[in-house]
Protein backbone atom coordinates (compact mmCIF):
# COMPACT_ATOMS: atom_id res chain seq x y z
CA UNK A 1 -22.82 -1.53 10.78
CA UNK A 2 -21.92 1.92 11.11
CA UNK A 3 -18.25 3.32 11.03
CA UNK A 4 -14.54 1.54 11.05
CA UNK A 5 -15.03 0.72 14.61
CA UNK A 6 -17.77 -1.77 13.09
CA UNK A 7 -15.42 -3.32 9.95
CA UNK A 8 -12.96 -6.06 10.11
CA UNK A 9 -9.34 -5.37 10.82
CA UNK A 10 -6.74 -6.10 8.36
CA UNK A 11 -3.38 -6.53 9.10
CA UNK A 12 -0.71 -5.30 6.66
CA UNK A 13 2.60 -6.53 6.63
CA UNK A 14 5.06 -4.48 4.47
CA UNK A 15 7.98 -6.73 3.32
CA UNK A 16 6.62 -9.54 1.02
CA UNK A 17 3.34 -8.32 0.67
CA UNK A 18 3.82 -4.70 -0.45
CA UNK A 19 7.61 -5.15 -1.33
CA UNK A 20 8.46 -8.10 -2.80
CA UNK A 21 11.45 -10.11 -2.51
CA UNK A 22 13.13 -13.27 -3.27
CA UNK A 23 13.19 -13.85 -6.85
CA UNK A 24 15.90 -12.65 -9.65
CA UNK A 25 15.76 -8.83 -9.48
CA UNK A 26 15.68 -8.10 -12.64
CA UNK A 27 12.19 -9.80 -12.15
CA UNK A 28 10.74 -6.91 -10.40
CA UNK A 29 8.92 -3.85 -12.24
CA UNK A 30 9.47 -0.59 -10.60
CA UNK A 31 7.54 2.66 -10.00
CA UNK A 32 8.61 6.37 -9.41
CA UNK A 33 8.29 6.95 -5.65
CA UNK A 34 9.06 10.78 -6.12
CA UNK A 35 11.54 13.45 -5.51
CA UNK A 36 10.39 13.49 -2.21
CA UNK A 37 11.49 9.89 -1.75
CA UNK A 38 14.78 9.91 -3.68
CA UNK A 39 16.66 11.54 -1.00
CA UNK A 40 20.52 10.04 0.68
CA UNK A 41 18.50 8.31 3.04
CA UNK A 42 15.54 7.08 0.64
CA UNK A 43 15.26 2.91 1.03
CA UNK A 44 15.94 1.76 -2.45
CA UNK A 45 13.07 -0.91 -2.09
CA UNK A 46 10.20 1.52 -1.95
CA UNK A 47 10.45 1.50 -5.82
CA UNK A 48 9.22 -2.28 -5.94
CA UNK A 49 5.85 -0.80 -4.24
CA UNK A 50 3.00 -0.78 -6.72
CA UNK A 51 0.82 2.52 -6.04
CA UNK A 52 -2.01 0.43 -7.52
CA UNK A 53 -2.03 -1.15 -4.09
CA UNK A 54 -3.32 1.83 -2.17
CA UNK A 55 -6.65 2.21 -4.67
CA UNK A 56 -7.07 -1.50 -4.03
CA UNK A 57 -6.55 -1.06 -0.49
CA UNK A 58 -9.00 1.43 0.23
CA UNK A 59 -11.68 -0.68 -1.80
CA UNK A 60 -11.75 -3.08 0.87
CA UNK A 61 -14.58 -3.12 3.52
CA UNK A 62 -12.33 -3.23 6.49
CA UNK A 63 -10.05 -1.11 8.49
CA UNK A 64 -6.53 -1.28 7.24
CA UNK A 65 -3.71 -1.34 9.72
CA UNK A 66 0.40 -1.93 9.90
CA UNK A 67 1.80 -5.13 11.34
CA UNK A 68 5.48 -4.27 10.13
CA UNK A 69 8.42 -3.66 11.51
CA UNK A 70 8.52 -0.49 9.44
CA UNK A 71 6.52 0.76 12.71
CA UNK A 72 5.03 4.30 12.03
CA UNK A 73 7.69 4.56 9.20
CA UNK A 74 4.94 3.15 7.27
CA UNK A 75 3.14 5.73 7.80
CA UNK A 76 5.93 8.32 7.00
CA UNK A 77 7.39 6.01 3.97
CA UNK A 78 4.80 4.01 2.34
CA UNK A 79 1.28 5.29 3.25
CA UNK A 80 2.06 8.67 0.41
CA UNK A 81 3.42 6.30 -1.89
CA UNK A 82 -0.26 4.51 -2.19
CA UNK A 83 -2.46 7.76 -1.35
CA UNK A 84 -3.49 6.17 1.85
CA UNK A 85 -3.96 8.67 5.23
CA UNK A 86 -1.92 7.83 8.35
CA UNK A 87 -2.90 4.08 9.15
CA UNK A 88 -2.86 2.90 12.63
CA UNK A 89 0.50 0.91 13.57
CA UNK A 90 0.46 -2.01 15.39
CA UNK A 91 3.41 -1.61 18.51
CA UNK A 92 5.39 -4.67 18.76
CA UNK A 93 6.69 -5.77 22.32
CA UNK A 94 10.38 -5.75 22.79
CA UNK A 95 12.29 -8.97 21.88
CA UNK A 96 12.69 -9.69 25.45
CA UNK A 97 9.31 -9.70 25.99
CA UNK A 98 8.42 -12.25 23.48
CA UNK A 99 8.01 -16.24 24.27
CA UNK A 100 11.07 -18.06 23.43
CA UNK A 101 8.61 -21.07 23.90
CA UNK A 102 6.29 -19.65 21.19
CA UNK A 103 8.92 -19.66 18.40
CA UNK A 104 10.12 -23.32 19.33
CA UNK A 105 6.44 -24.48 18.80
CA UNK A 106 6.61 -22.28 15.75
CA UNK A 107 4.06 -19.76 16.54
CA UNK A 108 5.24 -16.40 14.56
CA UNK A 109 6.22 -13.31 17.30
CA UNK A 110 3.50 -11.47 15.59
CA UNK A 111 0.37 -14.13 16.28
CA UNK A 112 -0.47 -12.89 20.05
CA UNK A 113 -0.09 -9.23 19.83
CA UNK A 114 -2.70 -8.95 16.53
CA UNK A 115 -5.00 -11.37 18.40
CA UNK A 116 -4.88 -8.92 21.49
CA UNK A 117 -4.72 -6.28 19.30
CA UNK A 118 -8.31 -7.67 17.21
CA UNK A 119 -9.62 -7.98 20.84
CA UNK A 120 -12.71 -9.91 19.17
CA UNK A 121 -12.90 -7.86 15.84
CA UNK A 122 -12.82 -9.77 12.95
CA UNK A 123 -9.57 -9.97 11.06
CA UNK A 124 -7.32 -10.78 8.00
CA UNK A 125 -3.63 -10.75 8.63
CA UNK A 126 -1.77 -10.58 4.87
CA UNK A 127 2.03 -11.74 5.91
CA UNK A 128 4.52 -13.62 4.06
CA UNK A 129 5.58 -15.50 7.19
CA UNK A 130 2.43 -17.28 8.53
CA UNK A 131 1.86 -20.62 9.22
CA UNK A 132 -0.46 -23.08 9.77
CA UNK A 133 0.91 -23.29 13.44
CA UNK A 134 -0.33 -19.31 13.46
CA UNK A 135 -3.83 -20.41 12.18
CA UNK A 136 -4.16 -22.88 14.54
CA UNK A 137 -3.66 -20.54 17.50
CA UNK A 138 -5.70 -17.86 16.31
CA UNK A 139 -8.73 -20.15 15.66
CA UNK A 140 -8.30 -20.98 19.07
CA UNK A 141 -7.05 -17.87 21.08
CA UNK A 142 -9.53 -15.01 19.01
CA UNK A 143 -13.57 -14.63 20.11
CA UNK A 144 -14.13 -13.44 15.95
CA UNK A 145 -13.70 -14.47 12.72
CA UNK A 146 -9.74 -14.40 11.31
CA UNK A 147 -8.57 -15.26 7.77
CA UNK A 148 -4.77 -15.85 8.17
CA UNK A 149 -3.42 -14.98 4.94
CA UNK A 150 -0.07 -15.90 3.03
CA UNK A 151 1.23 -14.27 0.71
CA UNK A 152 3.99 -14.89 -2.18
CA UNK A 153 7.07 -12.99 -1.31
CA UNK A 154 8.29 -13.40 -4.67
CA UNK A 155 5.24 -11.80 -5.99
CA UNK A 156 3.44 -9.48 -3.32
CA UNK A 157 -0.07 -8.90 -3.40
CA UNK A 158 -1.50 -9.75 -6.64
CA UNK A 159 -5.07 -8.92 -8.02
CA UNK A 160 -6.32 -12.80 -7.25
CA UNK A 161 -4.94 -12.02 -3.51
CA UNK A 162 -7.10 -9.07 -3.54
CA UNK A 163 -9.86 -10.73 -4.90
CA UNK A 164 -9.74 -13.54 -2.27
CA UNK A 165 -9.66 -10.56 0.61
CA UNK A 166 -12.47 -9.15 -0.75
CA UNK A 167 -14.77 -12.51 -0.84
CA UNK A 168 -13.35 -12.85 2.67
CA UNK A 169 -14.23 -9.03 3.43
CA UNK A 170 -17.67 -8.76 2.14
């Protein structure tokens, strides 16, 4: 295999995953982001985001790409904070376009538009909203492979997390 066109997706959610949530505060370390990112404006979360991630990131064999609602704020926001280039963005359909039906069965809004979005690549999608009603789809909606991957919100990506990716990866 030659080039990204050839290597797995993997779909990044931000909140959970990068930026953790949930627990006490006081339970989260924080990092500089930089002057750059201090500004009026500046989210005060972006300080929960490890830059360890983007090394980690980039280790992986696949082709990382954002399925946030951060949209190509990622790319503006988060993507300098880890040393990462621009990242492709996944584009989300408007809210009227999504299946009311598909959230009463409990599929998540995301689950169809990655799968069209894979069309046939292999995949991870790291989320800390997935279920097993999203596996269950994908495994039988997606022509490739597709690890379907939870993470801790509490926590975010840890090093066992990454670990796991990168049996999954390779």
């Amino acid at each position: 295999m030659t080039g990204s066109a050839q290597l797995p997706l993997l779909f990044l959610d931000v909140d959970g995953p990068l930026i953790p949530f949930g627990a006490e505060s006081q339970q989260y370390p924080t990092y500089d982001v930089g002057p750059d990112l201090h500004g009026d404006y500046a989210n005060p979360l972006l300080t929960r985001i490890n830059p360890q991630h983007g090394a980690k990131l980039a280790a992986l064999p696949c082709e990382v790409v954002w399925a946030t609602t951060w949209m190509d704020e990622a790319n503006e926001c988060i993507s300098p904070l880890l040393g990462l280039q621009r990242l492709a963005v996944v584009a989300w359909p408007e809210p009227t376009e999504i299946d009311d039906q598909d959230e009463r069965d409990g599929l998540h809004w995301k689950t169809r538009t990655l799968v069209d979005w894979a069309a046939g690549r292999p995949f991870v999608w790291v989320d800390d909203e997935v279920t097993e009603t999203d596996r269950a789809w994908i495994a039988s909606h997606h022509g490739g492979r597709a690890l379907v991957y939870r993470v801790d919100a509490r926590l975010g990506l840890t090093d066992r997390d990454y670990a796991i990716l990168a049996t999954w990866l390779g």
